[in-house]
N, C-alpha and C. Protein backbone atom coordinates (compact mmCIF):
# COMPACT_ATOMS: atom_id res chain seq x y z
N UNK A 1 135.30 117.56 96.42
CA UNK A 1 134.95 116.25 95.89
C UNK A 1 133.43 116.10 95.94
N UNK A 2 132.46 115.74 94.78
CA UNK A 2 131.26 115.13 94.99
C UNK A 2 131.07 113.58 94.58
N UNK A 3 130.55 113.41 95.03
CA UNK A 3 129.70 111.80 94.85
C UNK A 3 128.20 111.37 94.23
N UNK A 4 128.75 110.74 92.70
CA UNK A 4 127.12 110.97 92.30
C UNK A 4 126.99 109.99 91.63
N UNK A 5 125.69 109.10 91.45
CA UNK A 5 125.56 107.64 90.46
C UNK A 5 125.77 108.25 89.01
N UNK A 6 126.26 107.27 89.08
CA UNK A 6 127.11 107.24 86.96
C UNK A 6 125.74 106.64 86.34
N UNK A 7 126.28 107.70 85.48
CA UNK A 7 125.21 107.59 84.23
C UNK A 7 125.62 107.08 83.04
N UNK A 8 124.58 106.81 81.60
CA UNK A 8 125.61 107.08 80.30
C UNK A 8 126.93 108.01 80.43
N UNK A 9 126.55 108.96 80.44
CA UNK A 9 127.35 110.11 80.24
C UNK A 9 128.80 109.70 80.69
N UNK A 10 128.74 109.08 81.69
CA UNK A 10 130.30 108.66 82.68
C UNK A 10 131.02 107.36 82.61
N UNK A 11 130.49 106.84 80.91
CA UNK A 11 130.76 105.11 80.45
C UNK A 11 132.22 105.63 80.34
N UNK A 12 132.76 106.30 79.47
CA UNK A 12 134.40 106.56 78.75
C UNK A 12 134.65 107.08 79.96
N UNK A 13 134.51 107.82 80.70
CA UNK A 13 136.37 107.84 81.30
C UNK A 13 136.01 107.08 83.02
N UNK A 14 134.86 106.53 83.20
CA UNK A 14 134.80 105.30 84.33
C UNK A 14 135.45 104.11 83.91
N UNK A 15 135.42 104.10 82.45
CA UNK A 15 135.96 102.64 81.78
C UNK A 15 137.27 102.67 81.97
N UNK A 16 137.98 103.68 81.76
CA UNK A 16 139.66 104.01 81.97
C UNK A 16 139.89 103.36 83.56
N UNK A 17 139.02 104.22 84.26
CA UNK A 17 139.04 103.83 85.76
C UNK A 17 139.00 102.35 86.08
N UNK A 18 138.13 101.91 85.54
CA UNK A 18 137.63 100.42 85.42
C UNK A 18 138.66 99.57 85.43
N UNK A 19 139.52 99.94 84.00
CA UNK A 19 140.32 98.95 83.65
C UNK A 19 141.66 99.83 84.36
N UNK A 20 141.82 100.39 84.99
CA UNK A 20 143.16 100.38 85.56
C UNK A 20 143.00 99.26 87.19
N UNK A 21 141.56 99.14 87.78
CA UNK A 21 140.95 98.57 88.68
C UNK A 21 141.18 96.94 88.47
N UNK A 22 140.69 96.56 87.03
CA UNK A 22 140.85 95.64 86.81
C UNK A 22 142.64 95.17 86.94
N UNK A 23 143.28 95.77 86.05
CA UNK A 23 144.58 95.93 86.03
C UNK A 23 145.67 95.41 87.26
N UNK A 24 144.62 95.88 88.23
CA UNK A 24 145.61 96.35 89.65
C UNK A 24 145.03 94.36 90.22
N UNK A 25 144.25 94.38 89.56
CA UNK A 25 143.79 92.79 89.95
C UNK A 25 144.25 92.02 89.35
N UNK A 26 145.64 92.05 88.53
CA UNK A 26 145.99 91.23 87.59
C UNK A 26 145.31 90.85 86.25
N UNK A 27 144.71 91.04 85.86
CA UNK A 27 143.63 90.72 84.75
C UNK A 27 144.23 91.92 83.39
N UNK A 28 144.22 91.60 82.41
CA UNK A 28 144.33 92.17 81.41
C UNK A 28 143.76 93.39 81.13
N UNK A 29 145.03 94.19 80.44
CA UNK A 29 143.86 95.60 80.12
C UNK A 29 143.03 95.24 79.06
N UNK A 30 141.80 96.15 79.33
CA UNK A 30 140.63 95.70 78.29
C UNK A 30 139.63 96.80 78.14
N UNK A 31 140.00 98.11 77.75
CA UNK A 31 139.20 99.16 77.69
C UNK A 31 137.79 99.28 76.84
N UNK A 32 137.76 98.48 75.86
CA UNK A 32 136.65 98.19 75.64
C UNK A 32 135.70 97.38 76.36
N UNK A 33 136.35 96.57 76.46
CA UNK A 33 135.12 95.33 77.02
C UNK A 33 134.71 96.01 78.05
N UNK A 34 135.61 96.93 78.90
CA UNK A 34 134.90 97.57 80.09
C UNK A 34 134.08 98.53 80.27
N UNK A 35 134.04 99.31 78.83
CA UNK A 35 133.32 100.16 78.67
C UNK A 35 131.75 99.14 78.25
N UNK A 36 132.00 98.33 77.76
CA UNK A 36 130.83 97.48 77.42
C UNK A 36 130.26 96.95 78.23
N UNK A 37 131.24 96.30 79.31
CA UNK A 37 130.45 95.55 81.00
C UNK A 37 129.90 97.17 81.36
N UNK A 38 130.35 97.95 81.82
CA UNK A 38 129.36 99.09 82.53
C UNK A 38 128.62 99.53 82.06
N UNK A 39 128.54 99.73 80.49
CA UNK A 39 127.59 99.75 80.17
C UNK A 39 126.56 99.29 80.05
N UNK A 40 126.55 97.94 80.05
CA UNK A 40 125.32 96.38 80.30
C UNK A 40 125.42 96.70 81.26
N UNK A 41 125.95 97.44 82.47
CA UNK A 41 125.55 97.09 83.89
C UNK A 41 124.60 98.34 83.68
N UNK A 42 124.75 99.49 83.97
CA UNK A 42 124.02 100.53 83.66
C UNK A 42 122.39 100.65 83.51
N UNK A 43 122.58 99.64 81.67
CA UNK A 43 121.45 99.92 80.79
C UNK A 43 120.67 98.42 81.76
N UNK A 44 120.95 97.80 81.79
CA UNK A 44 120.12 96.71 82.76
C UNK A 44 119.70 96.64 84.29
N UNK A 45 120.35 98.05 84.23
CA UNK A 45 120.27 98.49 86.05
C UNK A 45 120.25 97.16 86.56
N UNK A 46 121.20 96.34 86.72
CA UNK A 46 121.71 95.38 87.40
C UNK A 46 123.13 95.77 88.69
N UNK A 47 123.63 96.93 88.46
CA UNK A 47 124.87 97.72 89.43
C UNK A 47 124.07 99.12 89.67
N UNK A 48 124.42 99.28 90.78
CA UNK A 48 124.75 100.69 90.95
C UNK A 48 126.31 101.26 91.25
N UNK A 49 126.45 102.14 90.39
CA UNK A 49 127.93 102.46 90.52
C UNK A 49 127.67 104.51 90.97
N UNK A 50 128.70 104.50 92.12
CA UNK A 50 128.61 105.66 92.55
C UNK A 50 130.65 106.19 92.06
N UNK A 51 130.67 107.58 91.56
CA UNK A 51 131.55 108.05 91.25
C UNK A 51 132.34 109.46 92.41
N UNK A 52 133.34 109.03 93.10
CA UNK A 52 134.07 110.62 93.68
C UNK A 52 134.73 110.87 92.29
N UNK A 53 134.25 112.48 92.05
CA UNK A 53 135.03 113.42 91.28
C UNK A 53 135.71 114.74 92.33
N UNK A 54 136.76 115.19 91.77
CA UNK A 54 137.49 116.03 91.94
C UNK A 54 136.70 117.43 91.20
N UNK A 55 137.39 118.35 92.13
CA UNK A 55 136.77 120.02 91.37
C UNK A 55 137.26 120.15 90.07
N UNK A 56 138.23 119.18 89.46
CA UNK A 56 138.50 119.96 88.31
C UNK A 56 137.96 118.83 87.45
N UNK A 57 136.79 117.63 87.62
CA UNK A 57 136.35 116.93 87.55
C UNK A 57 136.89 115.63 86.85
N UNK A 58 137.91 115.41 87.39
CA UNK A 58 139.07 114.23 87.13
C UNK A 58 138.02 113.06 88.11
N UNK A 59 138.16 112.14 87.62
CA UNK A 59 137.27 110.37 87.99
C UNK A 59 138.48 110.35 89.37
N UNK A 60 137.85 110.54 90.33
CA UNK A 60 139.06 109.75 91.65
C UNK A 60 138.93 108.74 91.90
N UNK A 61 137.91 107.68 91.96
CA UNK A 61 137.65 106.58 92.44
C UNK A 61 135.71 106.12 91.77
N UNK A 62 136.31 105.06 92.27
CA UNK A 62 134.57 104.51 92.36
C UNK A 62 133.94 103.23 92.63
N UNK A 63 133.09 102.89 93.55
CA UNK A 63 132.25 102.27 93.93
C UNK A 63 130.86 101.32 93.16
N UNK A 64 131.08 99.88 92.79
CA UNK A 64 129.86 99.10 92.39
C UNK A 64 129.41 98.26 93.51
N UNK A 65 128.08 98.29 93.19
CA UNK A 65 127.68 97.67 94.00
C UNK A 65 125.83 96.51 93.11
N UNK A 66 125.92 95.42 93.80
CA UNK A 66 124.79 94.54 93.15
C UNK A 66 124.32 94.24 94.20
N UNK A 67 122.48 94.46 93.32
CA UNK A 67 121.48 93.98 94.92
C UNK A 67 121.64 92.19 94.88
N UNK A 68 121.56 92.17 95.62
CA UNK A 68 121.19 90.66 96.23
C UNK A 68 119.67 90.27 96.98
N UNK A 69 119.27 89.45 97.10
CA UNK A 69 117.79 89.07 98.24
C UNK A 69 118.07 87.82 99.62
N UNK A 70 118.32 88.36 100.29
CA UNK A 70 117.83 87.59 101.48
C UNK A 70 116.22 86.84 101.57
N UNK A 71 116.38 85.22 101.86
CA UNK A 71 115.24 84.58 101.91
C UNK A 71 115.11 84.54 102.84
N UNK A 72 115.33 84.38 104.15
CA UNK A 72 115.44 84.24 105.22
C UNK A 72 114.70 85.50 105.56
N UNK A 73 115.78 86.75 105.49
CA UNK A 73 115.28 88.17 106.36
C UNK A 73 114.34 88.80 105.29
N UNK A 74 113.77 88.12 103.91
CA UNK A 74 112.94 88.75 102.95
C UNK A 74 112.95 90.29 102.72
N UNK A 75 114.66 90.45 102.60
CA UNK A 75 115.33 91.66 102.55
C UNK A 75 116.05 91.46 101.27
N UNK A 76 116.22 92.96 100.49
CA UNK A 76 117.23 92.94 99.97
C UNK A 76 118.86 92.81 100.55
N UNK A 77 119.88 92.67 99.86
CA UNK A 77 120.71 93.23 100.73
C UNK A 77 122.01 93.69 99.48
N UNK A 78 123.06 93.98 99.64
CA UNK A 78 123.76 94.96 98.55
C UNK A 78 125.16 94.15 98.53
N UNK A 79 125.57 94.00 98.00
CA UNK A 79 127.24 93.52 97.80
C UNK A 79 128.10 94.69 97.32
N UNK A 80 128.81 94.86 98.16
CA UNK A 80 130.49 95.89 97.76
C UNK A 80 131.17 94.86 97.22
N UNK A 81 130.85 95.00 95.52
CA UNK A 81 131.77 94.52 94.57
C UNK A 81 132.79 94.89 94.33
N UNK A 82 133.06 96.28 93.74
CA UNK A 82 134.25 96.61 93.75
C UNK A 82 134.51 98.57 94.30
N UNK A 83 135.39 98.65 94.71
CA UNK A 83 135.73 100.04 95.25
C UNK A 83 137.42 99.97 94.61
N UNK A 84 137.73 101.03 93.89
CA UNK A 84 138.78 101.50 93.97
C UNK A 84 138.96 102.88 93.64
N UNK A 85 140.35 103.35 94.36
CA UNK A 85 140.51 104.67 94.24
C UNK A 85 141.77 105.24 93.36
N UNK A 86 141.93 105.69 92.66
CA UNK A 86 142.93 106.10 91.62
C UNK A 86 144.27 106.61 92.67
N UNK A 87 145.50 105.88 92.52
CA UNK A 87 146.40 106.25 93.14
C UNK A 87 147.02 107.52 93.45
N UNK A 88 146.86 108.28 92.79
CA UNK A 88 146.70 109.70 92.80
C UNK A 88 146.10 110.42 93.82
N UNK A 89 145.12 109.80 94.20
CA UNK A 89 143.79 109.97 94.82
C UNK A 89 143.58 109.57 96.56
N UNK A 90 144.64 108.57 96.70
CA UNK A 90 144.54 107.86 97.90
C UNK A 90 144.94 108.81 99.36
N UNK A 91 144.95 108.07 100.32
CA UNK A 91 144.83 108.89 101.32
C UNK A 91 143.72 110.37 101.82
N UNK A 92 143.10 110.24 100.58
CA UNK A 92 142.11 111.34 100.53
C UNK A 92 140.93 111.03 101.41
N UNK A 93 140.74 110.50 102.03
CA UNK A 93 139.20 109.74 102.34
C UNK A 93 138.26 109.41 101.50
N UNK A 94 138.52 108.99 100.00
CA UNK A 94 137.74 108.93 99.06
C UNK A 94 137.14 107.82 99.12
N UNK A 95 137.81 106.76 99.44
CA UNK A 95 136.98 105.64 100.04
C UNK A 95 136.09 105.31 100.85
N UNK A 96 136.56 106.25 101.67
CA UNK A 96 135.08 106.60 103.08
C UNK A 96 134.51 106.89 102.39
N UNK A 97 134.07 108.37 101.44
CA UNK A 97 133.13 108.60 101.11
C UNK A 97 132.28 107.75 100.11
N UNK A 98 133.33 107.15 99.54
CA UNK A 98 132.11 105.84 98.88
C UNK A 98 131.75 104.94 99.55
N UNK A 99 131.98 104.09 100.52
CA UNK A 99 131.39 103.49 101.04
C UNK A 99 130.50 104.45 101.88
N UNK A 100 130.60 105.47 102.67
CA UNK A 100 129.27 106.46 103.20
C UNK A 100 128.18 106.32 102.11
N UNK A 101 128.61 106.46 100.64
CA UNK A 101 127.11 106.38 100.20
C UNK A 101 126.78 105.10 99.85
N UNK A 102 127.82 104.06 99.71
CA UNK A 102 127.15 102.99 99.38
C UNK A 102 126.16 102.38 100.82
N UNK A 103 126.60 102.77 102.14
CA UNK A 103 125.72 102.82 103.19
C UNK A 103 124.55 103.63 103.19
N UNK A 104 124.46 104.40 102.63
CA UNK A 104 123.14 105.54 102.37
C UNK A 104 121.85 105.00 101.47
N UNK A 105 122.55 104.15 100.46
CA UNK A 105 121.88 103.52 99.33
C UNK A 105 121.21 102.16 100.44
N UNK A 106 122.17 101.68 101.19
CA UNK A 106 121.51 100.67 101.94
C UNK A 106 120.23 100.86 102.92
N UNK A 107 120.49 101.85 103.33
CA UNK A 107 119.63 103.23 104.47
C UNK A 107 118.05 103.23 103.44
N UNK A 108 118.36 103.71 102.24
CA UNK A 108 117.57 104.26 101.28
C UNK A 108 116.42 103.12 100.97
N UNK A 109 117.40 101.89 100.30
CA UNK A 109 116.60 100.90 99.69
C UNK A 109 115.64 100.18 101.06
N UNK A 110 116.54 100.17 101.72
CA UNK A 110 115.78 99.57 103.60
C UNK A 110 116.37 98.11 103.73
N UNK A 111 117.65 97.87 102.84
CA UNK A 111 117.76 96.64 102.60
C UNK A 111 118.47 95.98 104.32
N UNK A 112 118.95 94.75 104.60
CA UNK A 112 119.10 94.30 105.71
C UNK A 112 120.62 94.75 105.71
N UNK A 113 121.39 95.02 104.82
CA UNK A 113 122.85 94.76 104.96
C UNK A 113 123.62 94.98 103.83
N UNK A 114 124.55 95.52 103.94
CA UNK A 114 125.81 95.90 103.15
C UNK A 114 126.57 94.87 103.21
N UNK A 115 127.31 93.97 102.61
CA UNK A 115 127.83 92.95 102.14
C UNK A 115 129.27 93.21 101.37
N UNK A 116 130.65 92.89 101.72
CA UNK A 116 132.11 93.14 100.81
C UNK A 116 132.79 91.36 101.23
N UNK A 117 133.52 91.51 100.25
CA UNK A 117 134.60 90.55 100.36
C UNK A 117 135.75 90.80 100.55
N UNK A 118 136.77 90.92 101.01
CA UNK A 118 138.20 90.93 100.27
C UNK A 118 139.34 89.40 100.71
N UNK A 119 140.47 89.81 100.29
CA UNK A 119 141.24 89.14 100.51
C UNK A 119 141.84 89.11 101.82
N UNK A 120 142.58 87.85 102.64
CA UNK A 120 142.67 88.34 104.48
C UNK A 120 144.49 89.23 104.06
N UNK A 121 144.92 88.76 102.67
CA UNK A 121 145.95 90.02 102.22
C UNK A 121 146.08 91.10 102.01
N UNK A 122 144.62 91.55 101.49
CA UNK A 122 144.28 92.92 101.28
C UNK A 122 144.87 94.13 103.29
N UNK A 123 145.75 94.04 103.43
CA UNK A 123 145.88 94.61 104.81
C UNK A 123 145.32 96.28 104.53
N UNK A 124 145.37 96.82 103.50
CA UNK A 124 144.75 98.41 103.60
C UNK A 124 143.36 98.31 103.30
N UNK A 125 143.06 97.35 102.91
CA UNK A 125 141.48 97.24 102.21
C UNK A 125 141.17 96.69 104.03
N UNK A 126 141.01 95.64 104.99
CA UNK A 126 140.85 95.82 105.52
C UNK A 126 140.99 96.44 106.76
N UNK A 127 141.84 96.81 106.43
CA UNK A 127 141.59 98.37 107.95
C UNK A 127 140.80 98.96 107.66
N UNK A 128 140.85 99.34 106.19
CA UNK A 128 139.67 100.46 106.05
C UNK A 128 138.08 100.07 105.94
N UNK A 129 138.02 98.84 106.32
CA UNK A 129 136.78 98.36 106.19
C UNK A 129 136.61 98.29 108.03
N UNK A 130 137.34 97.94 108.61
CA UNK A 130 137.05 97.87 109.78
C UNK A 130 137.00 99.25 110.46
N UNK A 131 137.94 100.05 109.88
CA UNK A 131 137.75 101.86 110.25
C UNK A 131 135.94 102.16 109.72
N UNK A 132 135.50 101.70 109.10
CA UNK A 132 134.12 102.06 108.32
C UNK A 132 132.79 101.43 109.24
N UNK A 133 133.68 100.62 110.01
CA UNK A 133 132.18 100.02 110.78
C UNK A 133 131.51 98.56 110.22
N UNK A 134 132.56 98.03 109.39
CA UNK A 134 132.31 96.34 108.56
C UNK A 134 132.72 95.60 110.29
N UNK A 135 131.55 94.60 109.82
CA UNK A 135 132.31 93.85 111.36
C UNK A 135 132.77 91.85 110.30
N UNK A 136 133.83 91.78 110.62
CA UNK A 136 134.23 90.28 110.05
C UNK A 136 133.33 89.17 110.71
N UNK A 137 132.79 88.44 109.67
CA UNK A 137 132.02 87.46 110.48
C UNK A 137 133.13 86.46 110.50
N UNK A 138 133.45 85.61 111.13
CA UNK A 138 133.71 84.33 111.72
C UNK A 138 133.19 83.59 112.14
N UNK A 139 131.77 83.29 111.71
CA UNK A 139 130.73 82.31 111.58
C UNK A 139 130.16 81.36 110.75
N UNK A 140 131.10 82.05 109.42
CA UNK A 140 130.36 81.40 108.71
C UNK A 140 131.47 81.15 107.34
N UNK A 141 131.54 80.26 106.76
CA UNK A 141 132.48 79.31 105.78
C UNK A 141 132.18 80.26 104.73
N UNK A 142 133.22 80.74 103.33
CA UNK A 142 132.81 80.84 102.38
C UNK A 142 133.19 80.14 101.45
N UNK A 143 132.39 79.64 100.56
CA UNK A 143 132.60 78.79 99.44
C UNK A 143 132.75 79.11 97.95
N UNK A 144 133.18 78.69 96.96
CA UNK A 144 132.95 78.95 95.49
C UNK A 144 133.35 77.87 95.32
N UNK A 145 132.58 77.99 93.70
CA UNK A 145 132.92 76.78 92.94
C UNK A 145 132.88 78.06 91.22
N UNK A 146 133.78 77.43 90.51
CA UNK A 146 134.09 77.62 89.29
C UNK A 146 133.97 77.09 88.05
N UNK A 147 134.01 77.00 87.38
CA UNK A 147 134.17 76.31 85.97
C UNK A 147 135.35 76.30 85.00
């Protein structure tokens, strides 16, 4: 398995990935539009998206991530937007290894902090965040508002 930031080159078959990701979130398939969001993410370097491939270079999973700024610590800091791993794929440690580099990228940039959300349902998403070294804050409220 290697791990490497997506390029053009990796819009069509990350987009497949994408939208089976999306999919698994309830949301409609939409293979275009997704090839079109990563691509605006890409060309606006607004994401960084890191890809595990397989030796026979099949898409296993993959990792986005958006900078954010701390005012306070006048740090960047990174949000784990989305991680998923192709079912096929699971149990592999493929997830470790994306989050290892999405921690590396944090290492790299010098930012204050790696940043995820999930659901308190997600029960495999968080073990494996707590196996990774995420610590849950319980300090602090989260909010949204919508439209």
């Amino acid at each position: 398995m290697t791990i490497h930031q997506a390029t053009a080159q990796d819009i069509t078959p990350l987009a497949r990935l994408f939208d089976e990701y999306r999919v698994f979130y309830q949301y409609p398939s939409d293979i275009p539009g997704s090839e079109t969001f990563l691509a605006d993410r890409l060309s606006s370097s607004d994401s960084v998206i890191y890809i595990a491939r397989a030796t026979d270079n099949t898409l296993m999973g993959f990792v986005q991530l958006y900078p954010l700024l701390s005012s306070v610590r006048m740090k960047r800091l990174w949000l784990l937007n989305d991680l998923y791993v192709h079912p096929s794929f699971r149990g592999l440690k493929v997830s470790v290894k994306l989050i290892d580099r999405a921690k590396q990228l944090t290492r790299e940039t010098k930012a204050a902090a790696l940043l995820l959300e999930t659901a308190k349902s997600n029960t495999i998403g968080n073990k494996l965040y707590h196996r990774t070294d995420f610590v849950l804050d319980t300090d602090h409220n989260y909010y949204s508002w919508s439209h």
